[in-house]
PDB file of N, CA and C in Angstrom:
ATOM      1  N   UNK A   1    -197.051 -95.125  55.595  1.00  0.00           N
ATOM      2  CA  UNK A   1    -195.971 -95.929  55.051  1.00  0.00           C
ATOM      3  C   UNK A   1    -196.483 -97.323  54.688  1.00  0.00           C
ATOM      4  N   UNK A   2    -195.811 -97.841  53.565  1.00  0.00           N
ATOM      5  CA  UNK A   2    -196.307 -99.003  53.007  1.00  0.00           C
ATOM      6  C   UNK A   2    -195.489-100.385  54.352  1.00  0.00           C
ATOM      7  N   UNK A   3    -196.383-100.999  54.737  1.00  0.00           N
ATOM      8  CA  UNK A   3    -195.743-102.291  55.340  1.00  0.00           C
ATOM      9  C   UNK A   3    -195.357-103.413  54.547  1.00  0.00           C
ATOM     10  N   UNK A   4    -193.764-103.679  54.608  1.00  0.00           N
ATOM     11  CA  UNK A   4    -193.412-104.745  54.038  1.00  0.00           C
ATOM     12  C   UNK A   4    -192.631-105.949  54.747  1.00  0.00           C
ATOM     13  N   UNK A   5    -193.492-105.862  56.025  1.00  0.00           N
ATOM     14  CA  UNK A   5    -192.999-107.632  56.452  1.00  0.00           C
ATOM     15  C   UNK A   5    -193.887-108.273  56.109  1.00  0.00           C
ATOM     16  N   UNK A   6    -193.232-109.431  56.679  1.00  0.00           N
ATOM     17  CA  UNK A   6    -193.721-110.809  55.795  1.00  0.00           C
ATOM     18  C   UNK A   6    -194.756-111.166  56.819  1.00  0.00           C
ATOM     19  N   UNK A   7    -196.012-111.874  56.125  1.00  0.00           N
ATOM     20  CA  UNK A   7    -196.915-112.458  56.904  1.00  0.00           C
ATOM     21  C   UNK A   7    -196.713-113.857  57.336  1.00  0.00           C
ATOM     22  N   UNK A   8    -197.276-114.286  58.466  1.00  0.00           N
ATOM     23  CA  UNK A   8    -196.789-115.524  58.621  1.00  0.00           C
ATOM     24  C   UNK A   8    -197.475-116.768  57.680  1.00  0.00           C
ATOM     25  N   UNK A   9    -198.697-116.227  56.913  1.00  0.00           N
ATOM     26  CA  UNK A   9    -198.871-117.519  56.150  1.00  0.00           C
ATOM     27  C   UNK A   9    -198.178-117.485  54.740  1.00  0.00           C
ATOM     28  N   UNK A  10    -197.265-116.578  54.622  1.00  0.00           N
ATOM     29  CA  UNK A  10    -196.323-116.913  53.111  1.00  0.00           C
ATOM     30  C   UNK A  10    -195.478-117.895  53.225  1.00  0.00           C
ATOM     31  N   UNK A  11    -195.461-118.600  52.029  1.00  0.00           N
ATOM     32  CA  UNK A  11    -195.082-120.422  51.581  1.00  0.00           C
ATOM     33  C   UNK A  11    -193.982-120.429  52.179  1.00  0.00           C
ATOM     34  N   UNK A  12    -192.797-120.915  52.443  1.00  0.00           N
ATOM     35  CA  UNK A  12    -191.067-121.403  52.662  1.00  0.00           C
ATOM     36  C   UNK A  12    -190.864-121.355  51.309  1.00  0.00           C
ATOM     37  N   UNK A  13    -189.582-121.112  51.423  1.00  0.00           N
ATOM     38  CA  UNK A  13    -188.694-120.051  49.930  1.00  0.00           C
ATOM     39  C   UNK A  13    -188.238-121.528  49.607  1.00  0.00           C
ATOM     40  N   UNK A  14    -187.501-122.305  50.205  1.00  0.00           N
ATOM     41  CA  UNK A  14    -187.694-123.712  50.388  1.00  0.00           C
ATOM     42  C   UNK A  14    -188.362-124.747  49.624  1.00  0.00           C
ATOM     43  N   UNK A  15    -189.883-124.340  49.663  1.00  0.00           N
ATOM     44  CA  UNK A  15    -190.561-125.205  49.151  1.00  0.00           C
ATOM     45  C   UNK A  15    -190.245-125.926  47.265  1.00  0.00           C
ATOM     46  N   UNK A  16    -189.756-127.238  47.443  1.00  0.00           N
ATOM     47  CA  UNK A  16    -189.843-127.601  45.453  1.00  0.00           C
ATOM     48  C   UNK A  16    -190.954-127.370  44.921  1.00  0.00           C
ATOM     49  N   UNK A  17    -190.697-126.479  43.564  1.00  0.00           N
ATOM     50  CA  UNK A  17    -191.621-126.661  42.744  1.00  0.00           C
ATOM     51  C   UNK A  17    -192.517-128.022  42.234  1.00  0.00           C
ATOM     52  N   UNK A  18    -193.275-128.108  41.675  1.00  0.00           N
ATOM     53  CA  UNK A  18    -193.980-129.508  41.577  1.00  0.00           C
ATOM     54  C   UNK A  18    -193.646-129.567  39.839  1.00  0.00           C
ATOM     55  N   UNK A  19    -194.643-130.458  38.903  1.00  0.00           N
ATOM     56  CA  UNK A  19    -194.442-131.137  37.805  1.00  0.00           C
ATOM     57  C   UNK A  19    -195.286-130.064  37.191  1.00  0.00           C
ATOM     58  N   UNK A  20    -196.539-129.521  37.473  1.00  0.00           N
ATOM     59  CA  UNK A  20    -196.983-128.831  36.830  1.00  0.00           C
ATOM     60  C   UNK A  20    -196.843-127.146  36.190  1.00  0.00           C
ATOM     61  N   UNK A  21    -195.377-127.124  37.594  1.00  0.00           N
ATOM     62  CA  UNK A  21    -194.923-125.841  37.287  1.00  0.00           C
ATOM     63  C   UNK A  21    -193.534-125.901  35.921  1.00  0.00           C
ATOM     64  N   UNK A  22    -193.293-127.745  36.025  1.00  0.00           N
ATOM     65  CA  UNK A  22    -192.035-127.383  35.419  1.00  0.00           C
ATOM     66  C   UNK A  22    -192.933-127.410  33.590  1.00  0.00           C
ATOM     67  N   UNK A  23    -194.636-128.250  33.360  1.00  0.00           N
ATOM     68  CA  UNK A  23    -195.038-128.165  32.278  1.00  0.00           C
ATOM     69  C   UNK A  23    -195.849-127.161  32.249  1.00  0.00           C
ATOM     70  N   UNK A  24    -195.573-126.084  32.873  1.00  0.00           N
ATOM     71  CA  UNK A  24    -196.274-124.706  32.335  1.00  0.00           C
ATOM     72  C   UNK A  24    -195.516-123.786  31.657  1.00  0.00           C
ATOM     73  N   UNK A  25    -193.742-124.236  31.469  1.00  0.00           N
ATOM     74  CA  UNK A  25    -192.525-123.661  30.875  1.00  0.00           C
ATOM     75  C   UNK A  25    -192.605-123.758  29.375  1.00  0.00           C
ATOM     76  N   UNK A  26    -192.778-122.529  28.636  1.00  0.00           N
ATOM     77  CA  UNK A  26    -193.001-122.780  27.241  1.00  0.00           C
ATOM     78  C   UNK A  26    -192.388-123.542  26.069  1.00  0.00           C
ATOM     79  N   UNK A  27    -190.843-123.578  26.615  1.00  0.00           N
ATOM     80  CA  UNK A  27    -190.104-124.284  25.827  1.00  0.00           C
ATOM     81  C   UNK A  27    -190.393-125.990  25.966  1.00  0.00           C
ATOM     82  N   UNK A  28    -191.146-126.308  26.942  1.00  0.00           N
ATOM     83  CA  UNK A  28    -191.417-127.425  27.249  1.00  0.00           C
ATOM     84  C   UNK A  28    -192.749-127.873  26.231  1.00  0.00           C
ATOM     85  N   UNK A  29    -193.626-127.098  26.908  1.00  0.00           N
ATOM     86  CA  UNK A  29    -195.259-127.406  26.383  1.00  0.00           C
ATOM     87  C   UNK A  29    -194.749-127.115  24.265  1.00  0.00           C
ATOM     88  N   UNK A  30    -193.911-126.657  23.840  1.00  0.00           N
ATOM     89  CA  UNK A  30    -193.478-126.140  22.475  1.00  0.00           C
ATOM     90  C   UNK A  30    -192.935-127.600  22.152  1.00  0.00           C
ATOM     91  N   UNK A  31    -191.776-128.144  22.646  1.00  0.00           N
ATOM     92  CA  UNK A  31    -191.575-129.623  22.739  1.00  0.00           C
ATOM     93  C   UNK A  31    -192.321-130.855  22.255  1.00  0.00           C
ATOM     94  N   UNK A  32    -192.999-130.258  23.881  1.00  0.00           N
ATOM     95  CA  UNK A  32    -194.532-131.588  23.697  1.00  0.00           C
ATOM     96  C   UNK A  32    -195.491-131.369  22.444  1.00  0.00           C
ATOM     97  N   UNK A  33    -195.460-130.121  22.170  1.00  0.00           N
ATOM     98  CA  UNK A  33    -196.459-130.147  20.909  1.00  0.00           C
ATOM     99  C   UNK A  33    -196.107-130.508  19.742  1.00  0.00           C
ATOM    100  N   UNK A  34    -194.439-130.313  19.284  1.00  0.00           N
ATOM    101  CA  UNK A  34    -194.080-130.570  18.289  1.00  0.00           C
ATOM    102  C   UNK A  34    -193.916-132.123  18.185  1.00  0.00           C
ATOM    103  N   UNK A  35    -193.600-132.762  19.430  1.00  0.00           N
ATOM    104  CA  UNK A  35    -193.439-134.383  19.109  1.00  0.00           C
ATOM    105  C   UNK A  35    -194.934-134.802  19.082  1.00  0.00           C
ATOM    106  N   UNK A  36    -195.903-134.264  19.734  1.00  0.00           N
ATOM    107  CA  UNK A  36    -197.155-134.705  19.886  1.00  0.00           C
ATOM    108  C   UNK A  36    -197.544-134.940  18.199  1.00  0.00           C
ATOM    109  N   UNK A  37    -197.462-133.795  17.323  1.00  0.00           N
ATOM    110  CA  UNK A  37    -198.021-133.553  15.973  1.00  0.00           C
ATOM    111  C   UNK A  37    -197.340-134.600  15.458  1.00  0.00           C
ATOM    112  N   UNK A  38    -196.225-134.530  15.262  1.00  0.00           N
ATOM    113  CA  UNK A  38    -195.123-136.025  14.217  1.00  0.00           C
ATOM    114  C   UNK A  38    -196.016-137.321  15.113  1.00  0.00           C
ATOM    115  N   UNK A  39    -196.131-137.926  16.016  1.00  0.00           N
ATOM    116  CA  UNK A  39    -197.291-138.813  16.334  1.00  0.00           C
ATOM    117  C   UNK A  39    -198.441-138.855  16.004  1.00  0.00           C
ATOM    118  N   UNK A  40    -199.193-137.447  15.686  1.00  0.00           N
ATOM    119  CA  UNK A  40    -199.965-137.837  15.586  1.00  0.00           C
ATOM    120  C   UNK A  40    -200.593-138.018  13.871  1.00  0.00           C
ATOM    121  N   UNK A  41    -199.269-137.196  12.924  1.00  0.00           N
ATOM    122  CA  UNK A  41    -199.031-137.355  11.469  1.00  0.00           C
ATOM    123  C   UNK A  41    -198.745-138.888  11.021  1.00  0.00           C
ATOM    124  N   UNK A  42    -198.217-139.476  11.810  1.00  0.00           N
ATOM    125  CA  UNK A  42    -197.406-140.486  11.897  1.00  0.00           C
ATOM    126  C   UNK A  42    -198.621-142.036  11.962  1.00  0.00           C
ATOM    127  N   UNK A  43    -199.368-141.614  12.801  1.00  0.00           N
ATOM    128  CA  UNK A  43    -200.779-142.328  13.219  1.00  0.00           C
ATOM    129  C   UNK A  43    -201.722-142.419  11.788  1.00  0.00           C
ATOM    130  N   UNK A  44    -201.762-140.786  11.801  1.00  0.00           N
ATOM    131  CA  UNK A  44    -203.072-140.651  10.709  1.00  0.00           C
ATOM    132  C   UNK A  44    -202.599-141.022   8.750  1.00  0.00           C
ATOM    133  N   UNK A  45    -201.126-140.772   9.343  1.00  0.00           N
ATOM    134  CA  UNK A  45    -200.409-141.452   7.885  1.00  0.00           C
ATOM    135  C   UNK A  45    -200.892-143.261   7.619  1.00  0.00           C
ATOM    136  N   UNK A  46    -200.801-143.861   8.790  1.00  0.00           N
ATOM    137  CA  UNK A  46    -200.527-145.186   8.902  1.00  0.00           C
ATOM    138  C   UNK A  46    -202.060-145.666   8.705  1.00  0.00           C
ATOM    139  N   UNK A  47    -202.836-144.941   9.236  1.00  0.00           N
ATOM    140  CA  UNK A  47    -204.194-145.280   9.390  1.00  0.00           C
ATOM    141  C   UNK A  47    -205.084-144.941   7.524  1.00  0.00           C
ATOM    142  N   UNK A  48    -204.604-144.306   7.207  1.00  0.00           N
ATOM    143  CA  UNK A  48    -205.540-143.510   5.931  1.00  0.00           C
ATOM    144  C   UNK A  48    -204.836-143.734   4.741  1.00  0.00           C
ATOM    145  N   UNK A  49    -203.277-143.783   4.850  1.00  0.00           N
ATOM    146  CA  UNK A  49    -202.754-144.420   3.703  1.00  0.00           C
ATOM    147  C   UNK A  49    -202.361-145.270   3.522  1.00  0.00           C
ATOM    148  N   UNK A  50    -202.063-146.330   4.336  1.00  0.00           N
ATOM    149  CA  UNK A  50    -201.247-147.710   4.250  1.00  0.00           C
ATOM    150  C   UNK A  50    -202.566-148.474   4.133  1.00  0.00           C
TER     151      UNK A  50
END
């Protein structure tokens, strides 16, 4: 038979997630990329054509 208790070194259900779990969320990192690009269009506009 397969054993399915819990071991005692598994995390607390408890525990908060941190910052890096909430920027590993795609709709996020999709976000950051799209404002990242208009900055960085925005830069290379200012720099090469003005």
């Amino acid at each position: 038979m397969v054993d399915t208790t819990q071991s005692e070194a598994a995390p607390p259900k408890d525990e908060p997630r941190g910052c890096l779990f909430a920027l590993s969320q795609p709709p996020l990192m999709i976000f950051l990329a799209v404002i990242g690009c208009l900055i960085l269009m925005a830069a290379l506009h200012d720099l090469l054509l003005l």
